[in-house]
Protein backbone atom coordinates (compact mmCIF):
# COMPACT_ATOMS: atom_id res chain seq x y z
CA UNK A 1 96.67 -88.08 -80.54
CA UNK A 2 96.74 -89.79 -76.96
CA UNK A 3 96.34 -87.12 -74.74
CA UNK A 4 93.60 -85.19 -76.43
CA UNK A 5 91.70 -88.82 -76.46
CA UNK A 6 92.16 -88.80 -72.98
CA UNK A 7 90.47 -85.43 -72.30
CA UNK A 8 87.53 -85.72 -74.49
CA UNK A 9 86.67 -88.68 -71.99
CA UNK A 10 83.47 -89.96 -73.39
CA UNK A 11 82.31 -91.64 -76.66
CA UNK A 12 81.68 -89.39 -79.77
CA UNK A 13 77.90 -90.11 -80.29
CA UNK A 14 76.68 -88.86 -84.00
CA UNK A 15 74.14 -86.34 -83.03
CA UNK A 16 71.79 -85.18 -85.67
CA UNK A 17 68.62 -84.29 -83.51
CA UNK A 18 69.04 -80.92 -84.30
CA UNK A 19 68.87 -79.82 -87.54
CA UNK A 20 71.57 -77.27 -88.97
CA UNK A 21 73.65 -77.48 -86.01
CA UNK A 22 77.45 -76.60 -87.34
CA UNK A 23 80.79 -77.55 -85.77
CA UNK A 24 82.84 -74.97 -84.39
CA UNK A 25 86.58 -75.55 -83.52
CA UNK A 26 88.59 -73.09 -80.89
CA UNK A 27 91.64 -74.61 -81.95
CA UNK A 28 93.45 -72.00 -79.04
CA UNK A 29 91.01 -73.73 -76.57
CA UNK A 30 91.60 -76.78 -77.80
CA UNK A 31 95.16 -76.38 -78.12
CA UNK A 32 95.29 -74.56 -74.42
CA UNK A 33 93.16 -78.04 -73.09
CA UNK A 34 95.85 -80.40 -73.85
CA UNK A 35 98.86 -78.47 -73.20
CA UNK A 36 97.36 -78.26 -69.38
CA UNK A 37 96.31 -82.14 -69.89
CA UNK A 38 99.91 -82.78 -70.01
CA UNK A 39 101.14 -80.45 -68.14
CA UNK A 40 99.05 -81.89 -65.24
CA UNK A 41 98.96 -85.66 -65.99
CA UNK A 42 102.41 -86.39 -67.05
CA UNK A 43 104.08 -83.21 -65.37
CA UNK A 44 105.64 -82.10 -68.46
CA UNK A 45 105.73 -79.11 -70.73
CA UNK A 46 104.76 -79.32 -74.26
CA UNK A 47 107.75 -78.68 -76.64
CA UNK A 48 108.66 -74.62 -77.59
CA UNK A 49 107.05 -73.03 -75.04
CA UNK A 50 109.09 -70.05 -73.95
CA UNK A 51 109.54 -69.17 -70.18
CA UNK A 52 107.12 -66.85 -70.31
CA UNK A 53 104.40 -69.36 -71.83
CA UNK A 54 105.66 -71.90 -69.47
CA UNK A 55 104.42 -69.70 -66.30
CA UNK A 56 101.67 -68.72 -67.93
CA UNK A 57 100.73 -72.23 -68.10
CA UNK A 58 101.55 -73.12 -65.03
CA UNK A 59 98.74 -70.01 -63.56
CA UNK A 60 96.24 -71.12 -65.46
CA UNK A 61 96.35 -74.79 -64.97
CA UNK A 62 95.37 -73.80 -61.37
CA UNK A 63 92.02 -74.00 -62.22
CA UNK A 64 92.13 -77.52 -64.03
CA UNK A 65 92.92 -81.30 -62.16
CA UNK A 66 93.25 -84.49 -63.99
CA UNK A 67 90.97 -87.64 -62.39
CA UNK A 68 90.57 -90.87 -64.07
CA UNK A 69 91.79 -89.75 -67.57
CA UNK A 70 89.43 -86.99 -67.75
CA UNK A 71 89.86 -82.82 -67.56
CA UNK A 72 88.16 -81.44 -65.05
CA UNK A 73 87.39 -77.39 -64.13
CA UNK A 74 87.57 -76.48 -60.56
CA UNK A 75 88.18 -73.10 -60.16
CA UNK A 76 90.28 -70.59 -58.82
CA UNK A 77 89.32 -71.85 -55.36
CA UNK A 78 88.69 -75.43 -55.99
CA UNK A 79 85.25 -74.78 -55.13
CA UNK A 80 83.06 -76.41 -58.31
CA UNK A 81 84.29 -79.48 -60.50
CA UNK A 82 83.11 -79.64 -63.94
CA UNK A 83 84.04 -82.36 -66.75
CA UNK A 84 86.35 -80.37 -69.65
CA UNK A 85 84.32 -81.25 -72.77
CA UNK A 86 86.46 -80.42 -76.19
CA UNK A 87 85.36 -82.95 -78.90
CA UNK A 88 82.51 -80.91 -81.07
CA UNK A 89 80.13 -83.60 -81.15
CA UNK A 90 80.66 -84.58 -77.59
CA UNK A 91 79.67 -80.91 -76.88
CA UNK A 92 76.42 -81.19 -78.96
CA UNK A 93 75.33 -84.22 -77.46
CA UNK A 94 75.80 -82.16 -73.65
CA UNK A 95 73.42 -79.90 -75.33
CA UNK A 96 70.86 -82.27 -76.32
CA UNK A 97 70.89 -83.67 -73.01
CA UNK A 98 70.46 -80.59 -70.93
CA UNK A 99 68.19 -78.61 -73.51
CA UNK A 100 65.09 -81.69 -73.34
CA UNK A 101 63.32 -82.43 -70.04
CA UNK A 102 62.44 -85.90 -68.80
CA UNK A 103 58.98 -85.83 -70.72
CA UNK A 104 60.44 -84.39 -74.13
CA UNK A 105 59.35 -80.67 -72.90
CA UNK A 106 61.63 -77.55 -74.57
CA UNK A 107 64.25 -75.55 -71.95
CA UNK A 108 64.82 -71.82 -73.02
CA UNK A 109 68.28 -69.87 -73.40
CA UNK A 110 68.90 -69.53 -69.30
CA UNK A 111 67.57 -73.23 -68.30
CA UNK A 112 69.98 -74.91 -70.73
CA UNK A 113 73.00 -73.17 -70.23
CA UNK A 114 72.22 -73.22 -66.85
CA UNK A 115 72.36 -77.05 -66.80
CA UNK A 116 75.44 -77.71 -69.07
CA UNK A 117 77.42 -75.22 -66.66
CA UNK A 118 75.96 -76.85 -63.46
CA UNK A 119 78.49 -80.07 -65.08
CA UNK A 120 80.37 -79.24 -67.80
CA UNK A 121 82.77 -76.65 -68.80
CA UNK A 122 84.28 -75.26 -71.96
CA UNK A 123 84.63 -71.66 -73.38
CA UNK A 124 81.54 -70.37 -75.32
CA UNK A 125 78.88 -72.07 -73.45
CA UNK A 126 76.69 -69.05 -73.56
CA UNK A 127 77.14 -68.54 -77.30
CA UNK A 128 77.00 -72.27 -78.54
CA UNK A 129 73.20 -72.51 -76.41
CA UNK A 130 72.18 -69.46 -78.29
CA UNK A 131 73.63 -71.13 -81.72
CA UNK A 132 71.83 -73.90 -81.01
CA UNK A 133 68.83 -73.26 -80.31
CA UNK A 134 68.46 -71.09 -82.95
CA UNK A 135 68.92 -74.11 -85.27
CA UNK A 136 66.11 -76.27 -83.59
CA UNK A 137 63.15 -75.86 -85.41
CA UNK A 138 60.68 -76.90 -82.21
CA UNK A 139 61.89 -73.71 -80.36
CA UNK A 140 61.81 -71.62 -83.00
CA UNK A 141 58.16 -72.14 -84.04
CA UNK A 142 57.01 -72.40 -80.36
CA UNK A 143 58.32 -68.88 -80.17
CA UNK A 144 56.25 -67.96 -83.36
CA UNK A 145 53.23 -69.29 -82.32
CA UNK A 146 53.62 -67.27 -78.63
CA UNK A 147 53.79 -64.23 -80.70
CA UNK A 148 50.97 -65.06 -82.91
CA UNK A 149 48.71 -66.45 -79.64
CA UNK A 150 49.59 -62.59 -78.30
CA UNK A 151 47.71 -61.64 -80.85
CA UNK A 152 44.94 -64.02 -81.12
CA UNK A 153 41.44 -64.06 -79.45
CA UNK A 154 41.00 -66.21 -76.63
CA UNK A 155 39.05 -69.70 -77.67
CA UNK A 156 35.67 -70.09 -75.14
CA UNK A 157 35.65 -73.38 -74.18
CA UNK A 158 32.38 -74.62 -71.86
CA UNK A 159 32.97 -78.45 -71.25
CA UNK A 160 35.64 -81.07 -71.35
CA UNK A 161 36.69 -82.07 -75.09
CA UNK A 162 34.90 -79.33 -76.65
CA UNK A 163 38.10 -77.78 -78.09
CA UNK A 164 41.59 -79.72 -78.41
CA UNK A 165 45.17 -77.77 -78.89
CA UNK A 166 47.67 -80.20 -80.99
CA UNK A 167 51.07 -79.45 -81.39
CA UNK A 168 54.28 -81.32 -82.87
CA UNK A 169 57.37 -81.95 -80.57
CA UNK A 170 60.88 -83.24 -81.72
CA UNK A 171 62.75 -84.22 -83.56
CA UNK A 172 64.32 -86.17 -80.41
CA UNK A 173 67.28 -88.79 -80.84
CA UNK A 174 65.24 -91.76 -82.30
CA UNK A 175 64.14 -94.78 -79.71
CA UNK A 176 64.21 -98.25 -80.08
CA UNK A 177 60.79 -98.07 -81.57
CA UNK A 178 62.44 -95.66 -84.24
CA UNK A 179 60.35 -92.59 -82.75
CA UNK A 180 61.33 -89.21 -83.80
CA UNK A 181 58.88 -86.67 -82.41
CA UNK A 182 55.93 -86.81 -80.13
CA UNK A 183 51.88 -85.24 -80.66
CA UNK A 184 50.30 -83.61 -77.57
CA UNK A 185 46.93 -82.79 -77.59
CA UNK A 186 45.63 -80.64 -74.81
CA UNK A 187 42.10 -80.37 -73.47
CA UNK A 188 41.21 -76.41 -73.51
CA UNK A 189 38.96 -77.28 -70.66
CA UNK A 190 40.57 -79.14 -68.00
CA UNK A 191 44.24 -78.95 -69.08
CA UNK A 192 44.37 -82.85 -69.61
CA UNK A 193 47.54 -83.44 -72.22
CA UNK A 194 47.59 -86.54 -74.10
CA UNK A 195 51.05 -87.55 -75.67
CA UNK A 196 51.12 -89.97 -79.03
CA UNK A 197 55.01 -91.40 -80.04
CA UNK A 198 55.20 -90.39 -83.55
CA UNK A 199 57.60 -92.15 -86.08
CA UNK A 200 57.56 -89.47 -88.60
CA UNK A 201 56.52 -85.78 -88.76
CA UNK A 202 53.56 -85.84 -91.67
CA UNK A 203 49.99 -85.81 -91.97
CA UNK A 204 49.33 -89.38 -91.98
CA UNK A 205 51.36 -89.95 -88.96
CA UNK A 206 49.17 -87.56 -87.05
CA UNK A 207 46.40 -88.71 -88.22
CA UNK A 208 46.54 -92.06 -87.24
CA UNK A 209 47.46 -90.69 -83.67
CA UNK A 210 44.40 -88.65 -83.38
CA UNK A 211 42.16 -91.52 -84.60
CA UNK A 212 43.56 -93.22 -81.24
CA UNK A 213 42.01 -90.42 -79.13
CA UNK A 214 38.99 -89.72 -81.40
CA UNK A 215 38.20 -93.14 -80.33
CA UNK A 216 37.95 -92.55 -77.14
CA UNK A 217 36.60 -89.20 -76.98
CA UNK A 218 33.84 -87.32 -79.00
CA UNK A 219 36.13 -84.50 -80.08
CA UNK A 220 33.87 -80.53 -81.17
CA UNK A 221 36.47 -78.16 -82.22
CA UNK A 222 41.09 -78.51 -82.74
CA UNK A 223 42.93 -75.90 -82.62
CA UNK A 224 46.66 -75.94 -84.46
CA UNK A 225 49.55 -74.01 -85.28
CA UNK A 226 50.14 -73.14 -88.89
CA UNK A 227 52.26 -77.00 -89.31
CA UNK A 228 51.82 -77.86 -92.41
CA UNK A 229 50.95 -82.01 -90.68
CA UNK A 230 47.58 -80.46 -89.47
């Protein structure tokens, strides 16, 4: 259908960096988008709408202006402009985008939403975010092993590369170099992070990263989460 092609605006990129996410169609949203689409672009109403739905529509799409063959949010006041996102996938890859930070680092619940809404609009934000990142399986174990280091002893540490912290980051969308996740191991010492590409999450993988830094550095003492890679 032309005009909802027109308001997804933006290529469907297959997403499948986070496990377990699930589409979820608002077919009233989605249905609601392109009637104001129309209603805006072409100045027409779409067909069997009553007078009543016709003014209805007409309130609403208030908020909305069409630029360039794209939807766009701007408020009661005109105040904020924000690109109308409606294709599933398109909405998952907004996600992705805004829940990773420039080095590969994890945002939380507030942070992400935060930065979808700062651009993008569609309704559910707040509920999708929480969906979502209750599907990735890097947030989810980062918040285990919080609650676990709550509980555990502090680790003494007396000199530089006496005691290393590893921990497994990803999956990410794969790079050209077919790179999935990325090993950090921190110094407990000096807070010195060293960050190793990783093709695959298993032992061997890691493994062959550490040997890179063992080489370098006389390594005492790691210290892991319960991964079953260490």
């Amino acid at each position: 259908m032309a005009g909802l092609t027109e308001v997804e605006c933006g290529t469907q990129t297959e997403v499948r960096a986070v496990a377990g996410i699930q589409t979820e169609t608002r077919a009233e949203s989605l249905e609601r988008y392109k009637q104001v689409y129309k209603y805006l672009s072409k100045g027409r109403y779409p067909r069997h709408l009553t007078a009543l739905q016709k003014r209805s529509l007409r309130r609403y799409a208030i908020k909305f202006e069409v630029e360039g063959g794209c939807l766009y949010y701007v408020g009661p006041k005109k105040e904020e402009k924000r690109e109308v996102v409606v294709d599933p996938e398109r909405r998952r890859q907004v996600f992705l985008e805004s829940h990773f930070t420039e080095i590969g680092n994890h945002l939380g619940q507030k942070k992400t939403v935060h930065r979808i809404q700062s651009r993008y609009y569609w309704l559910g934000i707040v509920k999708d975010v929480v969906d979502w990142i209750k599907m990735c399986e890097t947030c989810q174990n980062a918040e285990h092993n919080k609650n676990v280091s709550r509980k555990a002893r502090p680790v003494k540490v007396e000199s530089p590369w006496e005691v290393l912290g590893l921990d497994i980051h990803g999956p990410f969308p794969e790079t050209s170099r077919d790179n999935t996740h990325i090993l950090t191991v921190t110094d407990y010492f000096t807070k010195w992070i060293e960050a190793v590409p990783l093709q695959k999450k298993d032992a061997l993988s890691v493994a062959k990263a550490l040997a890179t830094i063992f080489y370098r550095w006389a390594i005492l003492a790691l210290a892991t989460d319960t991964s079953d890679v260490f």
